[in-house]
PDB file of N, CA and C in Angstrom:
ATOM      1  N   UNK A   1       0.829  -1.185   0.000  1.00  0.00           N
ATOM      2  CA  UNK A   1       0.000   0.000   0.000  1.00  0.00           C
ATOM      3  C   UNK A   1       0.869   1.243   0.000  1.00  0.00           C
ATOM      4  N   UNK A   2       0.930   1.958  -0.924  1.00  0.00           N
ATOM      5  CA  UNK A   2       1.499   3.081  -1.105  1.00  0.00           C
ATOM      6  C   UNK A   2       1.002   4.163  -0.315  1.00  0.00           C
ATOM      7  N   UNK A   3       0.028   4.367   0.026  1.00  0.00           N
ATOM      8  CA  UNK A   3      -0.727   5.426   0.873  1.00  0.00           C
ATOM      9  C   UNK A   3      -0.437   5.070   2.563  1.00  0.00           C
ATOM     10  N   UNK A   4      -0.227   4.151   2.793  1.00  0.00           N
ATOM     11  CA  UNK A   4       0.876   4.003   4.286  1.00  0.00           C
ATOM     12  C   UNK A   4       2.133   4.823   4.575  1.00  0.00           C
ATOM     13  N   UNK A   5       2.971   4.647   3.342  1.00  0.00           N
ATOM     14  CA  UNK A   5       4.030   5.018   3.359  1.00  0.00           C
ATOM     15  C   UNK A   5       3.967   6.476   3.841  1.00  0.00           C
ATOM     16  N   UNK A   6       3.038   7.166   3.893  1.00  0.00           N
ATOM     17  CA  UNK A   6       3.401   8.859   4.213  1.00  0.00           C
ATOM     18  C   UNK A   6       1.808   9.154   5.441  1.00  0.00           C
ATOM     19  N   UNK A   7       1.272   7.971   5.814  1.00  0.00           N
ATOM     20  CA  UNK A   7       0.402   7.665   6.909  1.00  0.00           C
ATOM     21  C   UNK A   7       0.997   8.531   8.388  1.00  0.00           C
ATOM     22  N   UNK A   8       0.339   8.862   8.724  1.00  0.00           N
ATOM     23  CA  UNK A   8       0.706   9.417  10.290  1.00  0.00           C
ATOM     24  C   UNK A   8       0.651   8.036  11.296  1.00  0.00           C
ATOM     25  N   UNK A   9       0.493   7.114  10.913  1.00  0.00           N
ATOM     26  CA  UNK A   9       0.464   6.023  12.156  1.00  0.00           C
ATOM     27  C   UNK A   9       1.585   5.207  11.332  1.00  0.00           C
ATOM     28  N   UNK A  10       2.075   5.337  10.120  1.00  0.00           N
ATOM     29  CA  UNK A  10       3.296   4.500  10.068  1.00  0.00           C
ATOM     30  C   UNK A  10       4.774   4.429  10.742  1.00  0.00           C
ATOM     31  N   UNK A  11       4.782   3.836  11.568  1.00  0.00           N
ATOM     32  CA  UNK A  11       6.377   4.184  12.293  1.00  0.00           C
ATOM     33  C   UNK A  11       7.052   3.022  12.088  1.00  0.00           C
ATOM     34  N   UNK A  12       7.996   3.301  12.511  1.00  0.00           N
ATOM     35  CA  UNK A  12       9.538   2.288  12.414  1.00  0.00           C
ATOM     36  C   UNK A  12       9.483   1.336  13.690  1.00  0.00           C
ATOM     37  N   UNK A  13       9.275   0.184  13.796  1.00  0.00           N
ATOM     38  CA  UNK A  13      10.072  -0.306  15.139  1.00  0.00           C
ATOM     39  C   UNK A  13      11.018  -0.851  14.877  1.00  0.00           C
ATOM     40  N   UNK A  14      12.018  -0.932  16.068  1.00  0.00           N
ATOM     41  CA  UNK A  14      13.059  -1.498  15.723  1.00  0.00           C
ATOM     42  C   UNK A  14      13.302  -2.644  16.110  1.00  0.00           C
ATOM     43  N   UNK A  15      12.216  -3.581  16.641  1.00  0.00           N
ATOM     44  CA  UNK A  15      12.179  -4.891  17.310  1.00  0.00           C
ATOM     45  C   UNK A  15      12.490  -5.560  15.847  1.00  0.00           C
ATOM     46  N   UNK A  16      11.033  -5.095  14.858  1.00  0.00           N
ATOM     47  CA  UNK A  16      10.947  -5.565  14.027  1.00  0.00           C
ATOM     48  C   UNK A  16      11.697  -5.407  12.639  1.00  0.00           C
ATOM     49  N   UNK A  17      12.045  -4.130  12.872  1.00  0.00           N
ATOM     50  CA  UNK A  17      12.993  -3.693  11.928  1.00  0.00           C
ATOM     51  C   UNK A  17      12.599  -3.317  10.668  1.00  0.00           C
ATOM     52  N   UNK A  18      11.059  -2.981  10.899  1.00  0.00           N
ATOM     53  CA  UNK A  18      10.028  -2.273   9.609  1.00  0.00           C
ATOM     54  C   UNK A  18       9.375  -1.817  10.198  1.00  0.00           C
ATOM     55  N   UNK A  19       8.536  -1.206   9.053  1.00  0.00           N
ATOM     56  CA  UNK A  19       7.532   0.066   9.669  1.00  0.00           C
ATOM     57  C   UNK A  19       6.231  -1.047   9.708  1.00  0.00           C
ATOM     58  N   UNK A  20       5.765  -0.278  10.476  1.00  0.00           N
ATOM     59  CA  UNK A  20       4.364  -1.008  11.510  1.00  0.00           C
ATOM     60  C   UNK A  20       2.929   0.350  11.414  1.00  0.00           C
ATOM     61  N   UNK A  21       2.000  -0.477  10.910  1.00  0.00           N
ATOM     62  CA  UNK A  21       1.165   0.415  11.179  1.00  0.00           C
ATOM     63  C   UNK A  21       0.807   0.628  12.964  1.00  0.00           C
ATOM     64  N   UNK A  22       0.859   1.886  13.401  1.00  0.00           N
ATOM     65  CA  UNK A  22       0.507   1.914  14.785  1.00  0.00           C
ATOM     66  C   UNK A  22      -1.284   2.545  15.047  1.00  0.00           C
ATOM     67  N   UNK A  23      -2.008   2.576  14.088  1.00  0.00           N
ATOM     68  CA  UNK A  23      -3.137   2.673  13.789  1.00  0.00           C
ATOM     69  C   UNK A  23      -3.729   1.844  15.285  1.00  0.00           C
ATOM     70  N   UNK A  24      -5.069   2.558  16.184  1.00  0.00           N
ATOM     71  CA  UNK A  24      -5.310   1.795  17.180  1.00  0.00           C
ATOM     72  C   UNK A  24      -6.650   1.296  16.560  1.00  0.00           C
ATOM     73  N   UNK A  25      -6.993   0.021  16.619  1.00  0.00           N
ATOM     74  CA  UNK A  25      -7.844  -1.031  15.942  1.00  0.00           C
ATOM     75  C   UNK A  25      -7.849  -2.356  17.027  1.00  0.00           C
ATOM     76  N   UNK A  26      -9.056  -2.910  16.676  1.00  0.00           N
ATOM     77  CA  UNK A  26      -9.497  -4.050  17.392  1.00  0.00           C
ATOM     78  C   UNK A  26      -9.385  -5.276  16.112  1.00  0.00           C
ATOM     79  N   UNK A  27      -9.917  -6.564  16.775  1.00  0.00           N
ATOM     80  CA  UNK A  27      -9.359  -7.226  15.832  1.00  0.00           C
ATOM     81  C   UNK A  27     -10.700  -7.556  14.732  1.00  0.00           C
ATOM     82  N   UNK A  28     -12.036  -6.796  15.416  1.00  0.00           N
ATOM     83  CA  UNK A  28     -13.178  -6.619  14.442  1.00  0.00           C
ATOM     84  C   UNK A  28     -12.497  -5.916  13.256  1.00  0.00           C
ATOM     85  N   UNK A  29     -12.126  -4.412  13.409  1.00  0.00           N
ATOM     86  CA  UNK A  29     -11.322  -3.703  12.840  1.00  0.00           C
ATOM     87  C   UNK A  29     -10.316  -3.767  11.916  1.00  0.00           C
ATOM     88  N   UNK A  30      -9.561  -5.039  12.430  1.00  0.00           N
ATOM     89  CA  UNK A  30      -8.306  -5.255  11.423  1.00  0.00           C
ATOM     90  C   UNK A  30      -9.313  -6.703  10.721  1.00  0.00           C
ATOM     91  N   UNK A  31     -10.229  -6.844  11.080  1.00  0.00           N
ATOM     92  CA  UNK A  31     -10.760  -8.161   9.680  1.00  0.00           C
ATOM     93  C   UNK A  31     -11.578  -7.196   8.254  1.00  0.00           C
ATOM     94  N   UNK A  32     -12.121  -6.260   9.088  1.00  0.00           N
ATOM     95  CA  UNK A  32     -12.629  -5.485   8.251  1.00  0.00           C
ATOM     96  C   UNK A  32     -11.606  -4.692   7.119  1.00  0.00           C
ATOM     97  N   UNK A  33     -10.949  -4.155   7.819  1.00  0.00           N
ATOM     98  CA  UNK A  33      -9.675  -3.701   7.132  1.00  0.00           C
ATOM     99  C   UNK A  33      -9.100  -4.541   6.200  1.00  0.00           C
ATOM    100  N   UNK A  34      -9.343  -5.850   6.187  1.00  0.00           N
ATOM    101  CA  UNK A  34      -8.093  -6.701   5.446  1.00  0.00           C
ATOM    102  C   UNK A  34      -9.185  -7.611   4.377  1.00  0.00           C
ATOM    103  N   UNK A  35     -10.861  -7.573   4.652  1.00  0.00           N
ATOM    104  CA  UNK A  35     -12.011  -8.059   3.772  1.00  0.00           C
ATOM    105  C   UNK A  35     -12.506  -6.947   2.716  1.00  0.00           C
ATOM    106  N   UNK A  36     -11.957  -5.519   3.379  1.00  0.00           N
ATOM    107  CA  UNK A  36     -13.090  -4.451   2.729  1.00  0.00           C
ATOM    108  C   UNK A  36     -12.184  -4.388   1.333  1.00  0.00           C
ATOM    109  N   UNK A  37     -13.618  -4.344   0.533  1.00  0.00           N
ATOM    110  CA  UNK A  37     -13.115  -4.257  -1.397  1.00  0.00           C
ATOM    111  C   UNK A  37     -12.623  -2.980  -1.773  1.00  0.00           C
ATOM    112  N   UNK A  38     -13.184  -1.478  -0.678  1.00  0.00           N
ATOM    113  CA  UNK A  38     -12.455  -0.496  -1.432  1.00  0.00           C
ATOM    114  C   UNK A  38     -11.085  -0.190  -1.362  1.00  0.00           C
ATOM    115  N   UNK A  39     -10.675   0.755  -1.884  1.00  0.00           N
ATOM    116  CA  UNK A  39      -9.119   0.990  -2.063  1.00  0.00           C
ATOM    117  C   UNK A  39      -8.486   1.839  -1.086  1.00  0.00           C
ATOM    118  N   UNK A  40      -9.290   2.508   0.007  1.00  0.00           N
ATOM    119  CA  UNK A  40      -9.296   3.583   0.879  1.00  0.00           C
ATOM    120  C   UNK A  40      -8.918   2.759   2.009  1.00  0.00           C
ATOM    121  N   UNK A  41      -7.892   3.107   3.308  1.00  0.00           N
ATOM    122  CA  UNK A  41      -7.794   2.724   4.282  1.00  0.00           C
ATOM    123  C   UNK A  41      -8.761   3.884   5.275  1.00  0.00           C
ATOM    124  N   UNK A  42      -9.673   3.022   6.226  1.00  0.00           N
ATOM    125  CA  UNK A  42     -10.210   4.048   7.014  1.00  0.00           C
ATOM    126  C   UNK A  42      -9.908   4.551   7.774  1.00  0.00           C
ATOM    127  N   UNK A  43      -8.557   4.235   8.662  1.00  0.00           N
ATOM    128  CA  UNK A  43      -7.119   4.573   9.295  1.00  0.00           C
ATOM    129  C   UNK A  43      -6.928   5.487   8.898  1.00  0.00           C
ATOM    130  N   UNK A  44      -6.668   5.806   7.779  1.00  0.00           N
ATOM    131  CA  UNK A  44      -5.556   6.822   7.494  1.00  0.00           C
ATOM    132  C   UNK A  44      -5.385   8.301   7.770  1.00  0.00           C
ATOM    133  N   UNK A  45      -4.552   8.580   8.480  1.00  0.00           N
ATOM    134  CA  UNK A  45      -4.657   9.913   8.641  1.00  0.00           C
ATOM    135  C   UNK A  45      -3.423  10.652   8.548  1.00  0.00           C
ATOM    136  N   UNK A  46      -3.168  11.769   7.241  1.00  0.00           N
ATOM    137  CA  UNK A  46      -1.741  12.153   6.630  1.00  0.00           C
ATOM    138  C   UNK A  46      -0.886  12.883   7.319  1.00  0.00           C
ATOM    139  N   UNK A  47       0.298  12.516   7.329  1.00  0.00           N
ATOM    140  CA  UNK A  47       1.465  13.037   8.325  1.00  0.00           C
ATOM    141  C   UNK A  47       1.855  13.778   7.958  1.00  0.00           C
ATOM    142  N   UNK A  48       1.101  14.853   6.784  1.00  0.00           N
ATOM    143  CA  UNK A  48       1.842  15.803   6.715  1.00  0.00           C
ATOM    144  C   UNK A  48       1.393  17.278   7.552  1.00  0.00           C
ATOM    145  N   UNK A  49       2.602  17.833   8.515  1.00  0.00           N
ATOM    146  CA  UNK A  49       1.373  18.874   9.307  1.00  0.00           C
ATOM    147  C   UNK A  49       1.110  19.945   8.727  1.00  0.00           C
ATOM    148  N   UNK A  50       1.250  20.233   7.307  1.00  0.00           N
ATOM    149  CA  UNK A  50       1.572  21.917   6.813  1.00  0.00           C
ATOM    150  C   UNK A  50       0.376  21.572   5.676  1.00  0.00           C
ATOM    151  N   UNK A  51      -0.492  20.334   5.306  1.00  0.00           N
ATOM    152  CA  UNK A  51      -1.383  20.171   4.752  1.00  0.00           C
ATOM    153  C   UNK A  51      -2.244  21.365   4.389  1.00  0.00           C
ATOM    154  N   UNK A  52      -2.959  21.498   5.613  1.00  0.00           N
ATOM    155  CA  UNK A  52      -4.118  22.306   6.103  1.00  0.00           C
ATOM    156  C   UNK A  52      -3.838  23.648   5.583  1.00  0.00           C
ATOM    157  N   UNK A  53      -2.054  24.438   6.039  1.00  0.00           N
ATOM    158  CA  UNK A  53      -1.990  25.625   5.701  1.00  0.00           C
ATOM    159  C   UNK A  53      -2.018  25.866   4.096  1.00  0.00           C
ATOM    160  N   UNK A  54      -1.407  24.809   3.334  1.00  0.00           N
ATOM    161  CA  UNK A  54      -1.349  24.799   2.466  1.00  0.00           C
ATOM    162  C   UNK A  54      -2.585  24.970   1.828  1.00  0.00           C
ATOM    163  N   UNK A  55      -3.637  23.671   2.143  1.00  0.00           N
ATOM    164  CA  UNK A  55      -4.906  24.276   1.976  1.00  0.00           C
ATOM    165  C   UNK A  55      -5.746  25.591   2.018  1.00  0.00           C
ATOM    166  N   UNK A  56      -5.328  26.403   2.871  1.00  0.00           N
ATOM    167  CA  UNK A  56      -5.637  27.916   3.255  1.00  0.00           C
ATOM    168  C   UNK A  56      -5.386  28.799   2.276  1.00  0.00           C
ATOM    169  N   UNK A  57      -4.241  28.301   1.883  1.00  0.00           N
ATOM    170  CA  UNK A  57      -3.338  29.405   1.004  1.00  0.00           C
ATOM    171  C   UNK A  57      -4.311  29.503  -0.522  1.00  0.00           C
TER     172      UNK A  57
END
């Protein structure tokens, strides 16, 4: 999923030594997430913080 990659809940651990979604979800949540047909994560929320101003402008 390309749209993770710049996700505000994607972080690094280093246990694992990849990025991890840190998205907080149940495990109703993550079946839904991993059955649903559209292309949209409902998670997602963009890490970028200058979005908004940009939007303004």
């Amino acid at each position: 999923m390309a749209m993770c990659d710049n996700c505000a809940y994607n972080a690094y651990d280093e246990d694992e030594e990849d990025y991890v979604c840190q998205a907080d979800m149940d495990e109703d949540d993550y079946y839904r997430f991993l059955t649903d047909k559209r292309n949209g994560c409902p998670f997602y929320r963009n890490g970028d913080e200058y979005a908004v101003v940009r939007h303004q402008m």
